[in-house]
C-alpha atoms as a PDB file:
ATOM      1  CA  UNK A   1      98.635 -18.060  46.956  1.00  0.00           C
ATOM      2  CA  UNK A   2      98.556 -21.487  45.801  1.00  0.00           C
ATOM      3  CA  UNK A   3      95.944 -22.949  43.236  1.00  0.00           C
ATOM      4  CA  UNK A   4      94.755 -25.312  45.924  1.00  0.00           C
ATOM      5  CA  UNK A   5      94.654 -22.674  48.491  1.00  0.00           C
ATOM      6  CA  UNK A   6      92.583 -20.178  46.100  1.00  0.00           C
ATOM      7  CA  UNK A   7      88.927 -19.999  46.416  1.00  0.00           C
ATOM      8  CA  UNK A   8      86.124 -20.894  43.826  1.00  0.00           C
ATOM      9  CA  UNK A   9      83.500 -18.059  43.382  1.00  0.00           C
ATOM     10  CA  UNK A  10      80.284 -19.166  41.162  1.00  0.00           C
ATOM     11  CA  UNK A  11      80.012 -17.738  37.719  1.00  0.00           C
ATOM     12  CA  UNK A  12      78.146 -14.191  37.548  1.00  0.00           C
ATOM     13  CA  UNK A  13      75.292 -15.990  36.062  1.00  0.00           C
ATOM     14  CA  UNK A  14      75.057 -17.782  39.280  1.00  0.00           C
ATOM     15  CA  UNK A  15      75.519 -15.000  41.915  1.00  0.00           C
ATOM     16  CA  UNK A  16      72.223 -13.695  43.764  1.00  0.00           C
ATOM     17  CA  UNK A  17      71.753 -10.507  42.214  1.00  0.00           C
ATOM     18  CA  UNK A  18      72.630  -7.329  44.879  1.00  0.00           C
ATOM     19  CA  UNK A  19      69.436  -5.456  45.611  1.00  0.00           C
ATOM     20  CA  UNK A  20      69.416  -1.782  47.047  1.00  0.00           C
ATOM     21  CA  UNK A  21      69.296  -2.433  50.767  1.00  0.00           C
ATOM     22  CA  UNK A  22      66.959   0.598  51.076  1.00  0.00           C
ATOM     23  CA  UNK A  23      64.318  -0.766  48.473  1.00  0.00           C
ATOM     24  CA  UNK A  24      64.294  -3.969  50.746  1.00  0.00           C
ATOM     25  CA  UNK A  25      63.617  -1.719  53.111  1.00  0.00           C
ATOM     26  CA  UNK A  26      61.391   0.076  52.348  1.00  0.00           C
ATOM     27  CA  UNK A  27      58.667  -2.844  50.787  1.00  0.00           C
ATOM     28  CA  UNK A  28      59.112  -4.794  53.610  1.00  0.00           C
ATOM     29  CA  UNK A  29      57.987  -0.845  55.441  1.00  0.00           C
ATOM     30  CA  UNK A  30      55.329  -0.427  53.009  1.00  0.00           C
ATOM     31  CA  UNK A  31      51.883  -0.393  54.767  1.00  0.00           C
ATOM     32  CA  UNK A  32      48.962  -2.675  53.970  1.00  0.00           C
ATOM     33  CA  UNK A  33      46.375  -0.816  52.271  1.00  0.00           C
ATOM     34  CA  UNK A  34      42.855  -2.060  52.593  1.00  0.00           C
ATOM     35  CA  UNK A  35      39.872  -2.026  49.739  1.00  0.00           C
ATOM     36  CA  UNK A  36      37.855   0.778  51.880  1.00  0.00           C
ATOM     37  CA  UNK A  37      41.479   2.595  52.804  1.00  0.00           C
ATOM     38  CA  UNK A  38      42.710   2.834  48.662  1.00  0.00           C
ATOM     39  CA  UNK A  39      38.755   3.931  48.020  1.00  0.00           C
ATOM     40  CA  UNK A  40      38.935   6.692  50.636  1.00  0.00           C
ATOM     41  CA  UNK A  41      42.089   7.595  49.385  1.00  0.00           C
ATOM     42  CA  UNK A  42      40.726   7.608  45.491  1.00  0.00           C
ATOM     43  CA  UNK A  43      38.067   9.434  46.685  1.00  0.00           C
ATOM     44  CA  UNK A  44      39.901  12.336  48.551  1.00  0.00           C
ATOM     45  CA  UNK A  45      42.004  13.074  45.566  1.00  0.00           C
ATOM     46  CA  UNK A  46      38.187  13.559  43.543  1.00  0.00           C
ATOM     47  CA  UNK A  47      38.156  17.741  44.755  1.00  0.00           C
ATOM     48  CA  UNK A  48      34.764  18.121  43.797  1.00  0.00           C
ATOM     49  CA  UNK A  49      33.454  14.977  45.487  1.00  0.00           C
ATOM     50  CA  UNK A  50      35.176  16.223  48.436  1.00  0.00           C
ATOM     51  CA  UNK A  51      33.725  19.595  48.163  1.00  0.00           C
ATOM     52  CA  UNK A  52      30.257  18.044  47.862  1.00  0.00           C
ATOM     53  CA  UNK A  53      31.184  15.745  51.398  1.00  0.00           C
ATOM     54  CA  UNK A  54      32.548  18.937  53.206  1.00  0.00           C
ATOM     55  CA  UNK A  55      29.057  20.808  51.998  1.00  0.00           C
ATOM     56  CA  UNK A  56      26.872  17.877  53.261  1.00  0.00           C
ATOM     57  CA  UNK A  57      28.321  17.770  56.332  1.00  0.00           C
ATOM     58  CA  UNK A  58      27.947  21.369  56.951  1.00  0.00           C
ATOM     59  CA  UNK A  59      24.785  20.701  56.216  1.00  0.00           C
ATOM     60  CA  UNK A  60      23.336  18.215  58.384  1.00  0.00           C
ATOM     61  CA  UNK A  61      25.114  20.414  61.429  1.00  0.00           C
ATOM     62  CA  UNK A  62      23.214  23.679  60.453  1.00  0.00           C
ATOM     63  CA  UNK A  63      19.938  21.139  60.301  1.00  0.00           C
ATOM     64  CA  UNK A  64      20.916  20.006  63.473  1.00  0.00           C
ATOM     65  CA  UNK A  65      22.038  22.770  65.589  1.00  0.00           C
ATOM     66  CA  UNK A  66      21.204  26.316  63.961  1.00  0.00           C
ATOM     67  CA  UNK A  67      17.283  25.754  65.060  1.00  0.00           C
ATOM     68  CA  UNK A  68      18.623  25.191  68.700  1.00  0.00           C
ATOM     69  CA  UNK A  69      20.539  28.608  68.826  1.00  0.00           C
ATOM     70  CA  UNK A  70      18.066  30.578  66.477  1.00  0.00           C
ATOM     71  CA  UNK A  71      15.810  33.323  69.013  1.00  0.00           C
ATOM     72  CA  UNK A  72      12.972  32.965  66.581  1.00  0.00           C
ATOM     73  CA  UNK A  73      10.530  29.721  66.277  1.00  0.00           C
ATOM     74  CA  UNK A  74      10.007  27.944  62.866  1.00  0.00           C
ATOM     75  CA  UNK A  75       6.201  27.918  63.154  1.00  0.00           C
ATOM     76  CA  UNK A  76       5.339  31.743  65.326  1.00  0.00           C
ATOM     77  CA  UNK A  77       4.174  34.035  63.090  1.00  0.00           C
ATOM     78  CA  UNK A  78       4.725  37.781  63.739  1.00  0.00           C
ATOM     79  CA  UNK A  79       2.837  39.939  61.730  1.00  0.00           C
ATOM     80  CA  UNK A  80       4.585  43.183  62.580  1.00  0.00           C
ATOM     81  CA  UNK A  81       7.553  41.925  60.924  1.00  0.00           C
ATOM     82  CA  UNK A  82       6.126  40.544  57.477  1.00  0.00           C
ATOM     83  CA  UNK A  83       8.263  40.747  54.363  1.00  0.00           C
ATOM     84  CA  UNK A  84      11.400  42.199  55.977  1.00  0.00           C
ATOM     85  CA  UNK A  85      14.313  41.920  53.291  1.00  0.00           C
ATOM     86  CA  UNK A  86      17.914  39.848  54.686  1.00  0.00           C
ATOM     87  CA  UNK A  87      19.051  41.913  57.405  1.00  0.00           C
ATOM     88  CA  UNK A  88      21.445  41.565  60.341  1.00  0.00           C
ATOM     89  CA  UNK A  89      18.607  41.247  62.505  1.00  0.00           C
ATOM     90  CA  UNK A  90      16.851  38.413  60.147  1.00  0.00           C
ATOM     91  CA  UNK A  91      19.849  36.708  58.263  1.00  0.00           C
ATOM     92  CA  UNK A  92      17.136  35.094  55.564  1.00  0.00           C
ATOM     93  CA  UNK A  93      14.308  37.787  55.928  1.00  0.00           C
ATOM     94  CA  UNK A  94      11.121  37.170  56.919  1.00  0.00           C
ATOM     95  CA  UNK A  95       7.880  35.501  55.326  1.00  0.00           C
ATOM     96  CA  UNK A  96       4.737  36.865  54.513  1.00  0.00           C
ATOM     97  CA  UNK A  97       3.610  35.952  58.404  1.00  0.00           C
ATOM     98  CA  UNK A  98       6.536  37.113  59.775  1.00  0.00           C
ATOM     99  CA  UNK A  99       8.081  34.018  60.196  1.00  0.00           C
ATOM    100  CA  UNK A 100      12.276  33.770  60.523  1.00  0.00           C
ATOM    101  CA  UNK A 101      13.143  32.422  57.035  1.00  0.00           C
ATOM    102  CA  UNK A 102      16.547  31.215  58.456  1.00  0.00           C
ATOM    103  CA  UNK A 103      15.155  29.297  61.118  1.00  0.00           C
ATOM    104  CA  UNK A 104      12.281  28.036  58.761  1.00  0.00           C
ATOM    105  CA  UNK A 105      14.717  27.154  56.051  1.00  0.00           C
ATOM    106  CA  UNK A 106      17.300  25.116  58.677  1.00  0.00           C
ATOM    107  CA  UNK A 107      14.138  23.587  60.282  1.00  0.00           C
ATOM    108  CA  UNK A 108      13.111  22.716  56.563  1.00  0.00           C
ATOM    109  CA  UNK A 109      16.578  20.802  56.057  1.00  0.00           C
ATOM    110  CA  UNK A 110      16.280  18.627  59.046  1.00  0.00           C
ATOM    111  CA  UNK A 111      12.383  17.545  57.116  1.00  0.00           C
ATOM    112  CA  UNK A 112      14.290  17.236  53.848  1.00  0.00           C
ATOM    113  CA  UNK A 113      17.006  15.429  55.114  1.00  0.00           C
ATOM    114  CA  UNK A 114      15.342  12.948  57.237  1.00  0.00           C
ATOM    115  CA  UNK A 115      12.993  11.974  54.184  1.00  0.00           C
ATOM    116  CA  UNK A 116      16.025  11.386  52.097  1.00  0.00           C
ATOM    117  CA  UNK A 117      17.872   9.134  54.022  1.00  0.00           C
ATOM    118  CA  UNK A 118      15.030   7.157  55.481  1.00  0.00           C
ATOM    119  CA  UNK A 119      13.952   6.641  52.040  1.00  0.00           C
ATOM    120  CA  UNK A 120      17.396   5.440  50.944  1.00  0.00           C
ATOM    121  CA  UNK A 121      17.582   3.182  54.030  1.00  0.00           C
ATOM    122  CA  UNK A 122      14.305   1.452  53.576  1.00  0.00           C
ATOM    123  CA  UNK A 123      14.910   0.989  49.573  1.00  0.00           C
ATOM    124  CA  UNK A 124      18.428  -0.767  51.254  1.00  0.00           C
ATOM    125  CA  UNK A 125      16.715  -2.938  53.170  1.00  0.00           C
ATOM    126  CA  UNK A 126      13.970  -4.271  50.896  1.00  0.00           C
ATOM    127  CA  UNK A 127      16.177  -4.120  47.777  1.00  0.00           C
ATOM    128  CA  UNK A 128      19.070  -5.901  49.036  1.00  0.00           C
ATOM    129  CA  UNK A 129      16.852  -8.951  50.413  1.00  0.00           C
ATOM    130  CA  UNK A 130      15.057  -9.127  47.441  1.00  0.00           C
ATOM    131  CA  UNK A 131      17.498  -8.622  44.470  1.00  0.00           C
ATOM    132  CA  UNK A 132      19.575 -10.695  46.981  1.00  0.00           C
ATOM    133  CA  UNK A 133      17.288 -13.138  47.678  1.00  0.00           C
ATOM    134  CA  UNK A 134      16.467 -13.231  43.449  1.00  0.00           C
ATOM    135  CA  UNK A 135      20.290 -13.480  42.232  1.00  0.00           C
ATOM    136  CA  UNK A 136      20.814 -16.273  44.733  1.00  0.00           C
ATOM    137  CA  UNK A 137      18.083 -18.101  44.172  1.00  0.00           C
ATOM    138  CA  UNK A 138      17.784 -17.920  40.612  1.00  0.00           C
ATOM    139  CA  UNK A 139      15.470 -20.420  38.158  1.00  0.00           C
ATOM    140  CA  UNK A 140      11.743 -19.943  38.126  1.00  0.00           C
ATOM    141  CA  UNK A 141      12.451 -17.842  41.654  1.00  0.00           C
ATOM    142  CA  UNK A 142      13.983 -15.187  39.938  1.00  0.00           C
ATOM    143  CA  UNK A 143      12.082 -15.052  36.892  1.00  0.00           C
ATOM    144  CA  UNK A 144       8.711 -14.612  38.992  1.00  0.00           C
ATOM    145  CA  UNK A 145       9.776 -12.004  41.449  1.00  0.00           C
ATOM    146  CA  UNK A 146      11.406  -9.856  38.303  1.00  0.00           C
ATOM    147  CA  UNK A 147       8.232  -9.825  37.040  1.00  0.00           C
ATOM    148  CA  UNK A 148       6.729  -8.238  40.098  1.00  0.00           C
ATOM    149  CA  UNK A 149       9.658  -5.869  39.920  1.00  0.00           C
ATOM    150  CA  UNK A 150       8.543  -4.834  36.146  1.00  0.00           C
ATOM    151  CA  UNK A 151       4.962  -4.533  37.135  1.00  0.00           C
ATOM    152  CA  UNK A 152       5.602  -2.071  39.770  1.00  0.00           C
ATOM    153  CA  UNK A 153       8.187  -0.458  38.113  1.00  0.00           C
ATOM    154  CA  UNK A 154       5.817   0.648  35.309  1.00  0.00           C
ATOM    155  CA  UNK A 155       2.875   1.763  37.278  1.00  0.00           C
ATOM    156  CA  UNK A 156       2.493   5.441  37.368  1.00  0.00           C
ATOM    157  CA  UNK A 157       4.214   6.414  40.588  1.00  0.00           C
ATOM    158  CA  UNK A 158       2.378   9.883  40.845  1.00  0.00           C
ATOM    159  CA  UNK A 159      -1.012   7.977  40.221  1.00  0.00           C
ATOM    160  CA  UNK A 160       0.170   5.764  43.352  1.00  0.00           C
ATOM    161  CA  UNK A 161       0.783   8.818  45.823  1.00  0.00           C
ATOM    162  CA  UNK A 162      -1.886  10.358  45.245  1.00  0.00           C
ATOM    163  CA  UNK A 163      -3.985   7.441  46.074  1.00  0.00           C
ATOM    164  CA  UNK A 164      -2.525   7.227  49.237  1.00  0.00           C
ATOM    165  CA  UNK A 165      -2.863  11.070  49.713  1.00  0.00           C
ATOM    166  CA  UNK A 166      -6.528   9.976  49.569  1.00  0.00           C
ATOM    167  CA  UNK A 167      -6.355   6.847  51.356  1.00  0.00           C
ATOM    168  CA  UNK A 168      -3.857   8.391  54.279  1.00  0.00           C
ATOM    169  CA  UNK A 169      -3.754  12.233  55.080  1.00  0.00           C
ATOM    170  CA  UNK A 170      -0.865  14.199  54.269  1.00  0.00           C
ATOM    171  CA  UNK A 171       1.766  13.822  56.805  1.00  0.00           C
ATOM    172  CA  UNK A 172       5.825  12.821  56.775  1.00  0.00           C
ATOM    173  CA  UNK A 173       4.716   8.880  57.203  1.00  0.00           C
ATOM    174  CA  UNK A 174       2.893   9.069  54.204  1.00  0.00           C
ATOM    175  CA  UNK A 175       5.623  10.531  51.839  1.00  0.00           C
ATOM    176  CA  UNK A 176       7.723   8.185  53.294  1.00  0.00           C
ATOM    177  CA  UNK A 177       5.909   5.296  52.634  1.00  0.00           C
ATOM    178  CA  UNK A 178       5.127   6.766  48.880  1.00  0.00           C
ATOM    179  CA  UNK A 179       8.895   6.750  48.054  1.00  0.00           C
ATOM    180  CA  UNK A 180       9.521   3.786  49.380  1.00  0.00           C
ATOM    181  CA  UNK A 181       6.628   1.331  47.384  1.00  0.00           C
ATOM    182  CA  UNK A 182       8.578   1.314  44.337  1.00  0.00           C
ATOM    183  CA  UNK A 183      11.849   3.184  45.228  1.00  0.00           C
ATOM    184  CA  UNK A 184      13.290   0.305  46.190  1.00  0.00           C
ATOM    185  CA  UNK A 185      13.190  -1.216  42.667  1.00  0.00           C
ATOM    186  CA  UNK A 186      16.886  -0.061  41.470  1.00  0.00           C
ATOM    187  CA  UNK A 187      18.544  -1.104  44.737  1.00  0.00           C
ATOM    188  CA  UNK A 188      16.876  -4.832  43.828  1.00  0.00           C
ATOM    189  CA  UNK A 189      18.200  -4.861  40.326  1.00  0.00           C
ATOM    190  CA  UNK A 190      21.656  -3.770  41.513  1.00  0.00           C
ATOM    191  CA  UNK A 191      22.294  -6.149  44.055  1.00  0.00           C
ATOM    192  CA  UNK A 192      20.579  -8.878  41.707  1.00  0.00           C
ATOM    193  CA  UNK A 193      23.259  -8.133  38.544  1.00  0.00           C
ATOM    194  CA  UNK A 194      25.282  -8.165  41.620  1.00  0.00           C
ATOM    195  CA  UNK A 195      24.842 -11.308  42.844  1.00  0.00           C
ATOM    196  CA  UNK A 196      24.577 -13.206  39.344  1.00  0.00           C
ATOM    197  CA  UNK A 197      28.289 -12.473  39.018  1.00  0.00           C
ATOM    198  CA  UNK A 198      29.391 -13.788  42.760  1.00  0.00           C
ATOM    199  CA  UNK A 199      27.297 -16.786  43.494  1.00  0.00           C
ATOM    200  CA  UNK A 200      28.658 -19.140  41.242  1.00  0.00           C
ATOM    201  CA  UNK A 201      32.388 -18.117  42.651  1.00  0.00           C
ATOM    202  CA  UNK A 202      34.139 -20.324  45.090  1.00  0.00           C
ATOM    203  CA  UNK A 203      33.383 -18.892  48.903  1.00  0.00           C
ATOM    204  CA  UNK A 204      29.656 -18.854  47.898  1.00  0.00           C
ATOM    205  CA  UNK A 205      29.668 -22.844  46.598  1.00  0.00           C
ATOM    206  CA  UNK A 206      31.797 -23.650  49.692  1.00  0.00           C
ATOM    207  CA  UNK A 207      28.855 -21.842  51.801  1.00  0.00           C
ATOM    208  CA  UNK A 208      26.167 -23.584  49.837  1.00  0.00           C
ATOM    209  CA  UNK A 209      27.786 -26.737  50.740  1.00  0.00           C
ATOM    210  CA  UNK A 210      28.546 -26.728  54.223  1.00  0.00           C
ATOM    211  CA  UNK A 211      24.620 -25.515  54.444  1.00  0.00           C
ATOM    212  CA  UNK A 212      24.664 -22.286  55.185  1.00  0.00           C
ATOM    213  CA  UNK A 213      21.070 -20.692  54.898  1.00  0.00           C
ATOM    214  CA  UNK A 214      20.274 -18.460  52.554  1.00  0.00           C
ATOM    215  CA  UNK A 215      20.348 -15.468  54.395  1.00  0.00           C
ATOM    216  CA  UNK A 216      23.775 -16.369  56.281  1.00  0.00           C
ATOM    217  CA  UNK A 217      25.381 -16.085  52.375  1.00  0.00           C
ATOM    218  CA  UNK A 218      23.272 -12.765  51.329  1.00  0.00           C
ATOM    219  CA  UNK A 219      24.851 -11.513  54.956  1.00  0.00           C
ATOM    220  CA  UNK A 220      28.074 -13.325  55.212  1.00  0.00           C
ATOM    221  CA  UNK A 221      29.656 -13.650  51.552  1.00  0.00           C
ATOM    222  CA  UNK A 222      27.104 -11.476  49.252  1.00  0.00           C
ATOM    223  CA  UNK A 223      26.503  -8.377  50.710  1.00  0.00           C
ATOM    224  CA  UNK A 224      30.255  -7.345  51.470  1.00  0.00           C
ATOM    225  CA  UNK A 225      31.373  -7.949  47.872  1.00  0.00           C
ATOM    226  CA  UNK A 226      28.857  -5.364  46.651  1.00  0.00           C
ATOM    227  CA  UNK A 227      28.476  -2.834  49.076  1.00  0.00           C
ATOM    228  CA  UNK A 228      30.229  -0.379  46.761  1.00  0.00           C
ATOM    229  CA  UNK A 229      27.559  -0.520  44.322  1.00  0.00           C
ATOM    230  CA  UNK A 230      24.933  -0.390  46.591  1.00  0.00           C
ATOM    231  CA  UNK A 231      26.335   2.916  48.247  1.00  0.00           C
ATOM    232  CA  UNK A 232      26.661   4.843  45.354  1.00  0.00           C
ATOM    233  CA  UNK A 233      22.649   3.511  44.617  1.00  0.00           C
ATOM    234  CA  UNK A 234      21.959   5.240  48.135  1.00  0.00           C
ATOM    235  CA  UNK A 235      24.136   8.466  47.562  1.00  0.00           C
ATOM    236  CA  UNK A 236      21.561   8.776  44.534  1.00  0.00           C
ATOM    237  CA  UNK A 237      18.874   7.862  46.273  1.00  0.00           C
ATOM    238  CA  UNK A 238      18.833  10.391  48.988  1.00  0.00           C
ATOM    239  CA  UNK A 239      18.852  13.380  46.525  1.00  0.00           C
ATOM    240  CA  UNK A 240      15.839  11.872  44.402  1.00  0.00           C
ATOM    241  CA  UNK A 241      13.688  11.412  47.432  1.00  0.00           C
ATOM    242  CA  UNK A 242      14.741  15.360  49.127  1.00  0.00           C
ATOM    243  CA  UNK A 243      13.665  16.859  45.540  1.00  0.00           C
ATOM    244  CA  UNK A 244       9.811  14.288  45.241  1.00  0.00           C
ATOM    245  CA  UNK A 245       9.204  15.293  49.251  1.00  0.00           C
ATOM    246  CA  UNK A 246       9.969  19.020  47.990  1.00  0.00           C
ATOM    247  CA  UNK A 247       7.562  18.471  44.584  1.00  0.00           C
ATOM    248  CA  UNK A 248       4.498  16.795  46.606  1.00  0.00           C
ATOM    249  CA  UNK A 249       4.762  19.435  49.284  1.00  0.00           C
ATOM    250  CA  UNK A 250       5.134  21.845  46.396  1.00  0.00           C
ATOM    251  CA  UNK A 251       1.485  20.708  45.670  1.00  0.00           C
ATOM    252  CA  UNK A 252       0.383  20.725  48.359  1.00  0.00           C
ATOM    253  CA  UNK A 253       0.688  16.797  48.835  1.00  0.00           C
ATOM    254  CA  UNK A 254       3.569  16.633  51.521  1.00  0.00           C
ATOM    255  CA  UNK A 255       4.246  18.422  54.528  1.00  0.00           C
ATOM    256  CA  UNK A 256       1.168  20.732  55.970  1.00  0.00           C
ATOM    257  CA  UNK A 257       1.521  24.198  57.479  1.00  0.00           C
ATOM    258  CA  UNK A 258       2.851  24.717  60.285  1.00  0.00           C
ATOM    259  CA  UNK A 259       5.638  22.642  59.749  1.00  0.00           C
ATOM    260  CA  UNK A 260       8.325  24.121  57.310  1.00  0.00           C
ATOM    261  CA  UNK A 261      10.163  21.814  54.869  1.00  0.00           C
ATOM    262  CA  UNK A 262      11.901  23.126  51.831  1.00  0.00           C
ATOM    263  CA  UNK A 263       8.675  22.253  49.390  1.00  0.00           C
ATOM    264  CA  UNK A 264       6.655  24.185  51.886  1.00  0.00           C
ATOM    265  CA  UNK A 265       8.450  27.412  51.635  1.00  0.00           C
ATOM    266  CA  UNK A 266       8.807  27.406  48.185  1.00  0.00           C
ATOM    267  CA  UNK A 267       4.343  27.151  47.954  1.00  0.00           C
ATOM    268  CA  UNK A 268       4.468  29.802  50.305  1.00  0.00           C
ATOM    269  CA  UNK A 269       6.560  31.654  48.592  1.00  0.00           C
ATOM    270  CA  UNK A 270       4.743  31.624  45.219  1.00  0.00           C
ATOM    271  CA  UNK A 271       2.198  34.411  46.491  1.00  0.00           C
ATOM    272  CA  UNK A 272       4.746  36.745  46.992  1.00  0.00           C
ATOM    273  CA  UNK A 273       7.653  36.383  44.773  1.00  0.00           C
ATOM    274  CA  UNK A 274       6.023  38.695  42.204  1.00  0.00           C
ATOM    275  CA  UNK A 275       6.041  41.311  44.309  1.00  0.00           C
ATOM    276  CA  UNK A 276       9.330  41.581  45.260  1.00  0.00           C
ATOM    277  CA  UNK A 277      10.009  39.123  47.928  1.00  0.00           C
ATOM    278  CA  UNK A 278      12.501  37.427  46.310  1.00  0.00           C
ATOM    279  CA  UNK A 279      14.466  35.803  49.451  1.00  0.00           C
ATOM    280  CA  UNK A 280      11.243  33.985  50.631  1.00  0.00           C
ATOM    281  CA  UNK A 281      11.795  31.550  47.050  1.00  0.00           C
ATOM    282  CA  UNK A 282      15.421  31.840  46.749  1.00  0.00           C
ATOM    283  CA  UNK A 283      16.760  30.212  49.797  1.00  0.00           C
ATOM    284  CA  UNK A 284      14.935  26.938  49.929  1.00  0.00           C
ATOM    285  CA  UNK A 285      15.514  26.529  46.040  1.00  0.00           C
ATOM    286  CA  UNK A 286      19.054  27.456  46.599  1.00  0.00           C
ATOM    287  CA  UNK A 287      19.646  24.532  49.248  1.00  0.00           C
ATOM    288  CA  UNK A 288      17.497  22.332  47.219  1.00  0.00           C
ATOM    289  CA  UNK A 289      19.717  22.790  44.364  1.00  0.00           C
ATOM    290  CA  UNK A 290      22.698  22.606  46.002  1.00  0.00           C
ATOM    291  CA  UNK A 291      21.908  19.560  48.315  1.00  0.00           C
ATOM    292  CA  UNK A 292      21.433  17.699  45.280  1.00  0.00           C
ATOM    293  CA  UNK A 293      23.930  18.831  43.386  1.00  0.00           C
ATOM    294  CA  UNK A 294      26.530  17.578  46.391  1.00  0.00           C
ATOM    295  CA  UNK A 295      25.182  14.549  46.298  1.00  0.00           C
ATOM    296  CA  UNK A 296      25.190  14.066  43.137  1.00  0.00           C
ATOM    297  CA  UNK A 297      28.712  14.727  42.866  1.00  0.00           C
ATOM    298  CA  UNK A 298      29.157  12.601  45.815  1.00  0.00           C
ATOM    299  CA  UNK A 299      27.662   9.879  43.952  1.00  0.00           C
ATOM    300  CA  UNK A 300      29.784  10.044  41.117  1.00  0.00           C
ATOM    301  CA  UNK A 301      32.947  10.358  43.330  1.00  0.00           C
ATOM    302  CA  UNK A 302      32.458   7.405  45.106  1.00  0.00           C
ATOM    303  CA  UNK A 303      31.477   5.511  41.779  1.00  0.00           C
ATOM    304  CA  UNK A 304      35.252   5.959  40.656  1.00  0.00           C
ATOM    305  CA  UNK A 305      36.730   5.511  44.089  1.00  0.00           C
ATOM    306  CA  UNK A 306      34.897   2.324  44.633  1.00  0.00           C
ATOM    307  CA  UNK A 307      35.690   0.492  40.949  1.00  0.00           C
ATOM    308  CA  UNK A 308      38.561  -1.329  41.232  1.00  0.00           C
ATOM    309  CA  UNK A 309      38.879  -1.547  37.692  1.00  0.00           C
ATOM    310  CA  UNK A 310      39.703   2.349  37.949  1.00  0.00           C
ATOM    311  CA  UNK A 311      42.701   1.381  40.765  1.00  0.00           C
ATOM    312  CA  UNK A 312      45.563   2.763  39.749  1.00  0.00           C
END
């Protein structure tokens, strides 16, 4: 071949470097993997979190169904059949009225339950639109309604239910309404530290130009960007309000007879525990304890899997 007729290849330097056709390949393959998606993923790979999910679940089923299928009622009392240890025939024994402590300790749950997460869905609603409503707001705003916030959050919360025990008789809508006058505090100071970091970014200025009211930003461009803090504040909140329903009823401040909830049983209980009876006490303070522990450990799960400073 002739020097004219031979051809000219660029340096090395200059040559594209060769890839690995299957690496191409496989990133342009790779799927797109969402904030929530990498969190559930986190979170699944958290055993014990996963264990406390799988245990809450189960949960909230038995609440819901075993009552339906039980043959004994909740509230009938049979006094043929008092104090009858765990048996095939009664799976949780029987109370000191002959009551089915399975079906009292299920219909209990459904009580608990529904206390917890109506309390930690009323403390979302009032704390996010007023620590949201604070944060954004900001100035003399802010500095007045965080004093309101320390006010309440040092009265003597006790003190304040029993009031109302007085004011209002004993009934679900009153515990209810006791959690809920100051349990609502830490979900306001979370979405306020919350919100002190994001409204001075960009989206939230662009929204504060174009006029966007208030609430359109603490909906629109707030809330999103902290919802992972604010579920883990409601993961603890549930717990915390299932363990004060089961202390006032305890007392004698929550629930009334007939109506079982996992405080009630536990009073009951009391009369009869020295005597032998230990299954009428040990099943409601069982599920107490473990109900909180799951979603406690729930809490903490989602905690990790929701940082993304902890995204690996």
């Amino acid at each position: 071949m002739s020097g004219h007729e031979q051809e000219h290849f660029p340096p090395e330097w200059l040559q594209p470097a060769v890839k690995n056709p299957e690496d191409s390949h496989q990133a342009m393959q790779r799927p797109y993997v969402s904030y929530w998606q990498d969190a559930w993923q986190r979170l699944r790979r958290n055993k014990l979190a996963m264990l406390g999910l799988v245990f809450l679940l189960a949960l909230i089923g038995m609440a819901l169904f075993a009552p339906l299928f039980s043959p004994y009622s909740a509230t009938a009392q049979d006094l043929r059949n008092q104090n009858l240890p765990p048996s095939a025939l009664h799976w949780f024994g029987t109370d000191d009225l002959g009551r089915d402590v399975f079906t009292r300790t299920w219909q209990g749950a459904r009580i608990s339950l529904f206390v917890g997460f109506m309390a930690a869905l009323i403390d979302f609603v009032i704390g996010v639109a007023y620590g949201g409503y604070s944060g954004l707001k900001g100035g003399k705003t802010d500095t007045v309604m965080m004093r309101i916030v320390e006010i309440l959050y040092g009265l003597p919360y006790l003190l304040m239910v029993i009031l109302l025990m007085v004011v209002m008789k004993p009934s679900l809508l009153t515990i209810i309404i006791a959690l809920t006058i100051t349990g609502w505090i830490s979900m306001a100071r979370i979405v306020r530290g919350q919100v002190l970091q994001l409204k001075n970014l960009e989206f939230v200025t662009a929204s504060q130009t174009f006029g966007a009211s208030t609430g359109r930003i603490i909906r629109k461009n707030l809330l999103p960007n902290t919802m992972g803090p604010i579920i883990v504040q409601m993961t603890l909140t549930v717990p915390s309000a299932i363990f004060a329903e089961a202390f006032l009823s305890f007392l004698g401040l929550g629930i009334q007879a007939p109506h079982a909830s996992w405080g009630v049983m536990t009073n009951d209980a009391l009369p009869v525990i020295l005597s032998g009876d230990w299954w009428q006490l040990f099943f409601p303070a069982l599920f107490i304890s473990l109900t909180m522990f799951a979603f406690n450990v729930l809490g903490d799960g989602l905690q990790d899997a929701l940082d993304p400073k902890l995204k690996k």
